[in-house]
C-alpha atoms as a PDB file:
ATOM      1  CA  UNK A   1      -7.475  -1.786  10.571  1.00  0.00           C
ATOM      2  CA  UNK A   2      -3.628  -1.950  11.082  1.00  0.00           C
ATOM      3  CA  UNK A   3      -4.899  -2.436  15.044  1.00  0.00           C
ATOM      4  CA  UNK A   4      -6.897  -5.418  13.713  1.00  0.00           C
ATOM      5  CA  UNK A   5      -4.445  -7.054  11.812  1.00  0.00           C
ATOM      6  CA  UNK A   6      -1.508  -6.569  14.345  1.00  0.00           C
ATOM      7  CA  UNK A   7      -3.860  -8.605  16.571  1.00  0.00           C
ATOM      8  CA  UNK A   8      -4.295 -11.489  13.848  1.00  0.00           C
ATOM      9  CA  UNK A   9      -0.824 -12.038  13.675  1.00  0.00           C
ATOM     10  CA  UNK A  10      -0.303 -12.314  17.059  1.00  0.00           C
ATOM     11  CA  UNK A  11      -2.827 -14.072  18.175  1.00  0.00           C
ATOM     12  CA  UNK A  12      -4.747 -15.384  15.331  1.00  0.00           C
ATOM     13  CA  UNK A  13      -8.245 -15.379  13.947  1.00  0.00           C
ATOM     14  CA  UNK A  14     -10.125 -16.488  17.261  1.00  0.00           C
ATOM     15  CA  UNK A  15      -8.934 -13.179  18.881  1.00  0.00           C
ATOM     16  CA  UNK A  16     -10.440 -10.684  16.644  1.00  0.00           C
ATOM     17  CA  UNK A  17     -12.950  -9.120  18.650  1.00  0.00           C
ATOM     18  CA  UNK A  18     -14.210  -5.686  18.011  1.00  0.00           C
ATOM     19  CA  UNK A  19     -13.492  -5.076  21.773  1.00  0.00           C
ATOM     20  CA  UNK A  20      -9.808  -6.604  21.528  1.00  0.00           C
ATOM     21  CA  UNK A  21      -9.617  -4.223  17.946  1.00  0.00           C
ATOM     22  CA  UNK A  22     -10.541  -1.168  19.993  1.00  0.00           C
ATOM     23  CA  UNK A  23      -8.652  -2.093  22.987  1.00  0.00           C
ATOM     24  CA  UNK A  24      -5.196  -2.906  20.547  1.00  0.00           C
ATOM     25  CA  UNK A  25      -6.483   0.488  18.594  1.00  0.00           C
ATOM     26  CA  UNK A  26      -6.572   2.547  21.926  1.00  0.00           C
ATOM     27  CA  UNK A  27     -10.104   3.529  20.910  1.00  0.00           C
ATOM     28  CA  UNK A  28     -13.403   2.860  22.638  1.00  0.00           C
ATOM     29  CA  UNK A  29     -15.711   0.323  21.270  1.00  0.00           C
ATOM     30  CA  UNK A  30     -18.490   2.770  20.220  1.00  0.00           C
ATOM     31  CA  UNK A  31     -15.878   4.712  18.491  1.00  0.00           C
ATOM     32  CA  UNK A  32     -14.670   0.861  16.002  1.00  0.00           C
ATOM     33  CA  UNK A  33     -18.396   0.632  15.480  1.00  0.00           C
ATOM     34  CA  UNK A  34     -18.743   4.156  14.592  1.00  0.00           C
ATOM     35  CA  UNK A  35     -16.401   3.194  11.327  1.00  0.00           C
ATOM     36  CA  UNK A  36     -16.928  -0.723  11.363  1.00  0.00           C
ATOM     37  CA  UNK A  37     -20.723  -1.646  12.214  1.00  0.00           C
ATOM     38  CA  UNK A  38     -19.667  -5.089  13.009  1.00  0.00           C
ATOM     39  CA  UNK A  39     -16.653  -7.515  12.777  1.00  0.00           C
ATOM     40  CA  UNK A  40     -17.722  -8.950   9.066  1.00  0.00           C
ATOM     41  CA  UNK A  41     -17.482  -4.819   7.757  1.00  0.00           C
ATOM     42  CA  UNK A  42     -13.825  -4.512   9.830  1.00  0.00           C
ATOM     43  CA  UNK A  43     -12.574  -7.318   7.421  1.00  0.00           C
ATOM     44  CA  UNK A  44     -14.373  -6.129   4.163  1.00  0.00           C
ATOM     45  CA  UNK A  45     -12.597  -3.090   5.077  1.00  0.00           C
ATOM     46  CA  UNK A  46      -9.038  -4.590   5.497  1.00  0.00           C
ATOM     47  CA  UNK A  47      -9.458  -6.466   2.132  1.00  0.00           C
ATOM     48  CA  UNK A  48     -10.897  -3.534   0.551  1.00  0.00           C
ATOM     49  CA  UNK A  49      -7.387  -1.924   1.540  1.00  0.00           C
ATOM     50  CA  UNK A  50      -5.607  -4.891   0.483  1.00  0.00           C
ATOM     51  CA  UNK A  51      -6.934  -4.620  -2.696  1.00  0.00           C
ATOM     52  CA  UNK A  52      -6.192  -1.180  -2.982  1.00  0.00           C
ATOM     53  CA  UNK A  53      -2.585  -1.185  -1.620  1.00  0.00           C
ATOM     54  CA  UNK A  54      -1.777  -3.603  -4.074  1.00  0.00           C
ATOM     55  CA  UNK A  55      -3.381  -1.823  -7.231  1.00  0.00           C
ATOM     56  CA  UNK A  56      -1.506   1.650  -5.930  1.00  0.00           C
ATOM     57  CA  UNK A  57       1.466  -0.468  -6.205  1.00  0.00           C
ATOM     58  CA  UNK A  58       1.224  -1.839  -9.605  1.00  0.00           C
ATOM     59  CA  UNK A  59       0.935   1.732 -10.310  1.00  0.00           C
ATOM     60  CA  UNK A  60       3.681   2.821  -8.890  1.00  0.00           C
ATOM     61  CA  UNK A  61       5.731   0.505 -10.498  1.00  0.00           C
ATOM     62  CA  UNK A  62       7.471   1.560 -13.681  1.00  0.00           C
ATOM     63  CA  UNK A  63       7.704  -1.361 -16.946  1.00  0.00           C
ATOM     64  CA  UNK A  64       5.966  -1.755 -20.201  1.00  0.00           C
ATOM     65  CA  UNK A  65       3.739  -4.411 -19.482  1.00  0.00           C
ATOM     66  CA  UNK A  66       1.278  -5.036 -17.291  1.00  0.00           C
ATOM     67  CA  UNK A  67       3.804  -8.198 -15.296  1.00  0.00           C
ATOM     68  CA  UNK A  68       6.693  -6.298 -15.518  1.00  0.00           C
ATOM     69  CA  UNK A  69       4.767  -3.779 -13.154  1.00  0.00           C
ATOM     70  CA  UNK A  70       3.246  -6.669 -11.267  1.00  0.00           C
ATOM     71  CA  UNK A  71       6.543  -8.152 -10.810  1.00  0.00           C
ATOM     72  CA  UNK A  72       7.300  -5.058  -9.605  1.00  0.00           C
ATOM     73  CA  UNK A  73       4.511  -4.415  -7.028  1.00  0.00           C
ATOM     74  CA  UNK A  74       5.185  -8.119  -5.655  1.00  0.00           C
ATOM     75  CA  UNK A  75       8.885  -7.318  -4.670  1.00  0.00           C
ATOM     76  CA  UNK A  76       7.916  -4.012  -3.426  1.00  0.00           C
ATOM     77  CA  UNK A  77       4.934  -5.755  -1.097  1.00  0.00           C
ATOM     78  CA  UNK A  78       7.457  -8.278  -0.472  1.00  0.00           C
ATOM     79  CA  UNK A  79      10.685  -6.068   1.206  1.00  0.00           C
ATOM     80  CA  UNK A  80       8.230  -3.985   2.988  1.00  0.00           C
ATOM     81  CA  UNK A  81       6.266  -6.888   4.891  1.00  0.00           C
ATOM     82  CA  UNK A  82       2.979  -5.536   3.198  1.00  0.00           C
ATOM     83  CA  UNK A  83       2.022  -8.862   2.084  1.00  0.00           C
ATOM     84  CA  UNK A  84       1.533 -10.451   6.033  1.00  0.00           C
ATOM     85  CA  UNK A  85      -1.991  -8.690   5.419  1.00  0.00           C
ATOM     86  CA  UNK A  86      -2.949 -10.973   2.766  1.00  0.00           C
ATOM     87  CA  UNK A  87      -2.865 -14.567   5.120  1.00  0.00           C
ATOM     88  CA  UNK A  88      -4.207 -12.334   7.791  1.00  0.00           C
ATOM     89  CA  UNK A  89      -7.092 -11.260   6.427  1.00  0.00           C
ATOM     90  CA  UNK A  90      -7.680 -14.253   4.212  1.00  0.00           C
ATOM     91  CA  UNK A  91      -7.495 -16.524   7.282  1.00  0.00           C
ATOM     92  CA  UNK A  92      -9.928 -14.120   9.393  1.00  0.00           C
ATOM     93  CA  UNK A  93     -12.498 -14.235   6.864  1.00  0.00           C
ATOM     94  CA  UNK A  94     -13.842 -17.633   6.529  1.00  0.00           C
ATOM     95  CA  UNK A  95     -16.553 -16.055   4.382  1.00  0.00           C
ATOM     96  CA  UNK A  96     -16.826 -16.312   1.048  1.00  0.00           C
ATOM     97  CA  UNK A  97     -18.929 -13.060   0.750  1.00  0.00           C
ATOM     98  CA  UNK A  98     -16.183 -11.207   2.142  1.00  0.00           C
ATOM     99  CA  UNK A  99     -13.425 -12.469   0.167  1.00  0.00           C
ATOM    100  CA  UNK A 100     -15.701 -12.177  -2.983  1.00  0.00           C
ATOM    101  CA  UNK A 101     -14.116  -8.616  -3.648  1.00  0.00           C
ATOM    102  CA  UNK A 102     -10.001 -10.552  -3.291  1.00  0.00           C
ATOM    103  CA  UNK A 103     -11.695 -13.061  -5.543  1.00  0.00           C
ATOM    104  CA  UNK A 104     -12.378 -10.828  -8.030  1.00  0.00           C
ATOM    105  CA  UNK A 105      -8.778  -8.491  -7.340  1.00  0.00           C
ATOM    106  CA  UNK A 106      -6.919 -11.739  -7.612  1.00  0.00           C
ATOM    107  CA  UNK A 107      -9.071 -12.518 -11.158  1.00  0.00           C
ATOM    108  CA  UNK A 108      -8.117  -9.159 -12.466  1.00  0.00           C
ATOM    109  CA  UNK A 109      -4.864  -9.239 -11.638  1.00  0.00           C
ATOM    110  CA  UNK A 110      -4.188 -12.510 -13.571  1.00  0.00           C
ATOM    111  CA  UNK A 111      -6.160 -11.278 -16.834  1.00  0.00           C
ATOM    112  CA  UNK A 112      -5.262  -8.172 -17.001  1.00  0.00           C
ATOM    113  CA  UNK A 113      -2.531  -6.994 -20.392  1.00  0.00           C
ATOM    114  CA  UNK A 114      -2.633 -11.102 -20.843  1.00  0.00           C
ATOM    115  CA  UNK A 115      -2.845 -11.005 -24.603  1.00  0.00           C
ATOM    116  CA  UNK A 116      -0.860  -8.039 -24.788  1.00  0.00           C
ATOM    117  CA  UNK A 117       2.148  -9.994 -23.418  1.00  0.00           C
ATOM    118  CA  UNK A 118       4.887 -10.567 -26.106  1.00  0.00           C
ATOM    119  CA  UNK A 119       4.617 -13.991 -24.431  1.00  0.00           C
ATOM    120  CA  UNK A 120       0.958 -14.786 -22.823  1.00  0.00           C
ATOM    121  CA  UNK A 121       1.994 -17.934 -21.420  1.00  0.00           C
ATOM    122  CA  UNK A 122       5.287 -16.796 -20.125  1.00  0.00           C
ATOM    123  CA  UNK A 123       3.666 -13.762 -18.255  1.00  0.00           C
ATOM    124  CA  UNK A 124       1.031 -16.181 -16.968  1.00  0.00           C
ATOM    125  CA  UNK A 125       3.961 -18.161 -15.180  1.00  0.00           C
ATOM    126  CA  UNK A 126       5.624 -15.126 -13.638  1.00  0.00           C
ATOM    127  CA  UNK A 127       2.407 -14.111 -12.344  1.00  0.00           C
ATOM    128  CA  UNK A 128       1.554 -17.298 -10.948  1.00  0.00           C
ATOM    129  CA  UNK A 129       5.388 -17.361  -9.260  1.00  0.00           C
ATOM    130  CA  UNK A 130       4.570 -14.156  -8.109  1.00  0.00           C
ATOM    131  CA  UNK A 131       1.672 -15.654  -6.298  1.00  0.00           C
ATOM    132  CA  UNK A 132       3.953 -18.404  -4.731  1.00  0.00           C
ATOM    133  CA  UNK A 133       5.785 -15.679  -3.497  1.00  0.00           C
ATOM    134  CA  UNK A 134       3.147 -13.764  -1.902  1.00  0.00           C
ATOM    135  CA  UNK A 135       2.444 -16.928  -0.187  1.00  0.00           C
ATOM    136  CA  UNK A 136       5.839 -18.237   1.263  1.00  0.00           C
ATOM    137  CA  UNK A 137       6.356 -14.714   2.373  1.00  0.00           C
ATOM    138  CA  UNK A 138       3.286 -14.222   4.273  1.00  0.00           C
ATOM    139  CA  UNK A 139       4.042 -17.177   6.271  1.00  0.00           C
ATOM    140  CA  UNK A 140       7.784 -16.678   6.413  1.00  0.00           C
ATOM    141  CA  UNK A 141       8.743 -13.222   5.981  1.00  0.00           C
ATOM    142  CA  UNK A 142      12.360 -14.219   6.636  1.00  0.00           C
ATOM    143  CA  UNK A 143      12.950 -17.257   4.481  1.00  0.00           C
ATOM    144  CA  UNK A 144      14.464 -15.036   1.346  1.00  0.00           C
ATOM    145  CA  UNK A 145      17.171 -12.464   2.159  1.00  0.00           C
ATOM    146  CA  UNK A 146      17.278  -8.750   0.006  1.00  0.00           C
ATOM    147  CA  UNK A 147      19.992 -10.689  -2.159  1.00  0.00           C
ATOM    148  CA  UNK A 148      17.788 -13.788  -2.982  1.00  0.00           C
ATOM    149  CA  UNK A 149      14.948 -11.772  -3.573  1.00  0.00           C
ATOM    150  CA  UNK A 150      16.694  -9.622  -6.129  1.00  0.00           C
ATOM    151  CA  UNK A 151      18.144 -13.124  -7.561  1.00  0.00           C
ATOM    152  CA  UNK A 152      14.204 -14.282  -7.795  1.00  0.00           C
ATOM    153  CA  UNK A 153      13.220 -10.188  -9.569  1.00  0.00           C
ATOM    154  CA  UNK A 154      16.152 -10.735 -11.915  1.00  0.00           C
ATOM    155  CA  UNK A 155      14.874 -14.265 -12.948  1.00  0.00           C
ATOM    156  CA  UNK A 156      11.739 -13.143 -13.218  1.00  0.00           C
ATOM    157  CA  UNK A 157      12.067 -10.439 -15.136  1.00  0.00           C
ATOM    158  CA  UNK A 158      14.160 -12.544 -17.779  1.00  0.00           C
ATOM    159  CA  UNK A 159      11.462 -15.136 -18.164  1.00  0.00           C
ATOM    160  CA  UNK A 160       9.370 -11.560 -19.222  1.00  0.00           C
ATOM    161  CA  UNK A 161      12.069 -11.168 -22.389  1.00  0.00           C
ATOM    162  CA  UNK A 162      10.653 -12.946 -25.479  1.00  0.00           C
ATOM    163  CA  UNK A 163      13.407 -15.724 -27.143  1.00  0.00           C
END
């Protein structure tokens, strides 16, 4: 998978070939089917991790509520360059069966502890900036530097604080 994506991002969606995976991988072709039957079950595969990466983080992530761990998890995808997988894979797909199972991540993500929120609405915005953010820095990793990303947490997390 990591062979996979390394070849989206450098040479886009047109490129990924099982044969160019297993080449990039250092693996022989039988070997990527072996695992991955076919190209469409190499992507459900890399959002399956997706999905799963991101959950473990939330985890990980220590805060009372369920955005205050989110928040969390976004920074932490965020510094590491974790969250280049999500264009990636979201622009190899083109399928709407595959990205069914991100559909339904993303859906859970943004209901989950809602009405437990001290402020519903207010958590609903963070979580939707948190989104932005996923975005810009899948697409420009560089744009914010380590201080105004801990300027954008801070903010963040304030906006969490009921008034």
């Amino acid at each position: 998978m990591d062979a996979a994506e390394e070849l989206l991002c450098d040479q886009g969606s047109t490129a990924l070939t099982l044969a160019a995976v297993a080449d990039r991988a250092g693996v022989s072709k039988g070997g990527l089917l072996y695992h991955y039957g076919s190209k469409e079950a190499l992507i459900k595969g890399m959002v399956e991790r997706l999905i799963e990466d991101f959950d473990e983080l939330v985890a990980a992530q220590p805060g009372a509520t369920y955005t205050e761990r989110y928040v969390g998890a976004t920074m932490a995808a965020v510094r590491s360059g974790r969250l280049r997988r999500w264009a990636v894979v979201t622009g190899a797909s083109g399928n709407l069966f595959l990205l069914a199972p991100l559909r339904e991540a993303m859906a859970r993500w943004h209901r989950e502890g809602l009405s437990e929120e001290p402020d519903p609405v207010g958590a609903q915005i963070v979580r939707l900036a948190c989104e932005g953010l996923w975005d810009v820095a899948s697409h420009d990793p560089e744009l914010n530097t380590e201080d105004d990303l801990q300027a954008l947490e801070t903010r963040l997390r304030a906006l969490l604080k009921p008034t």
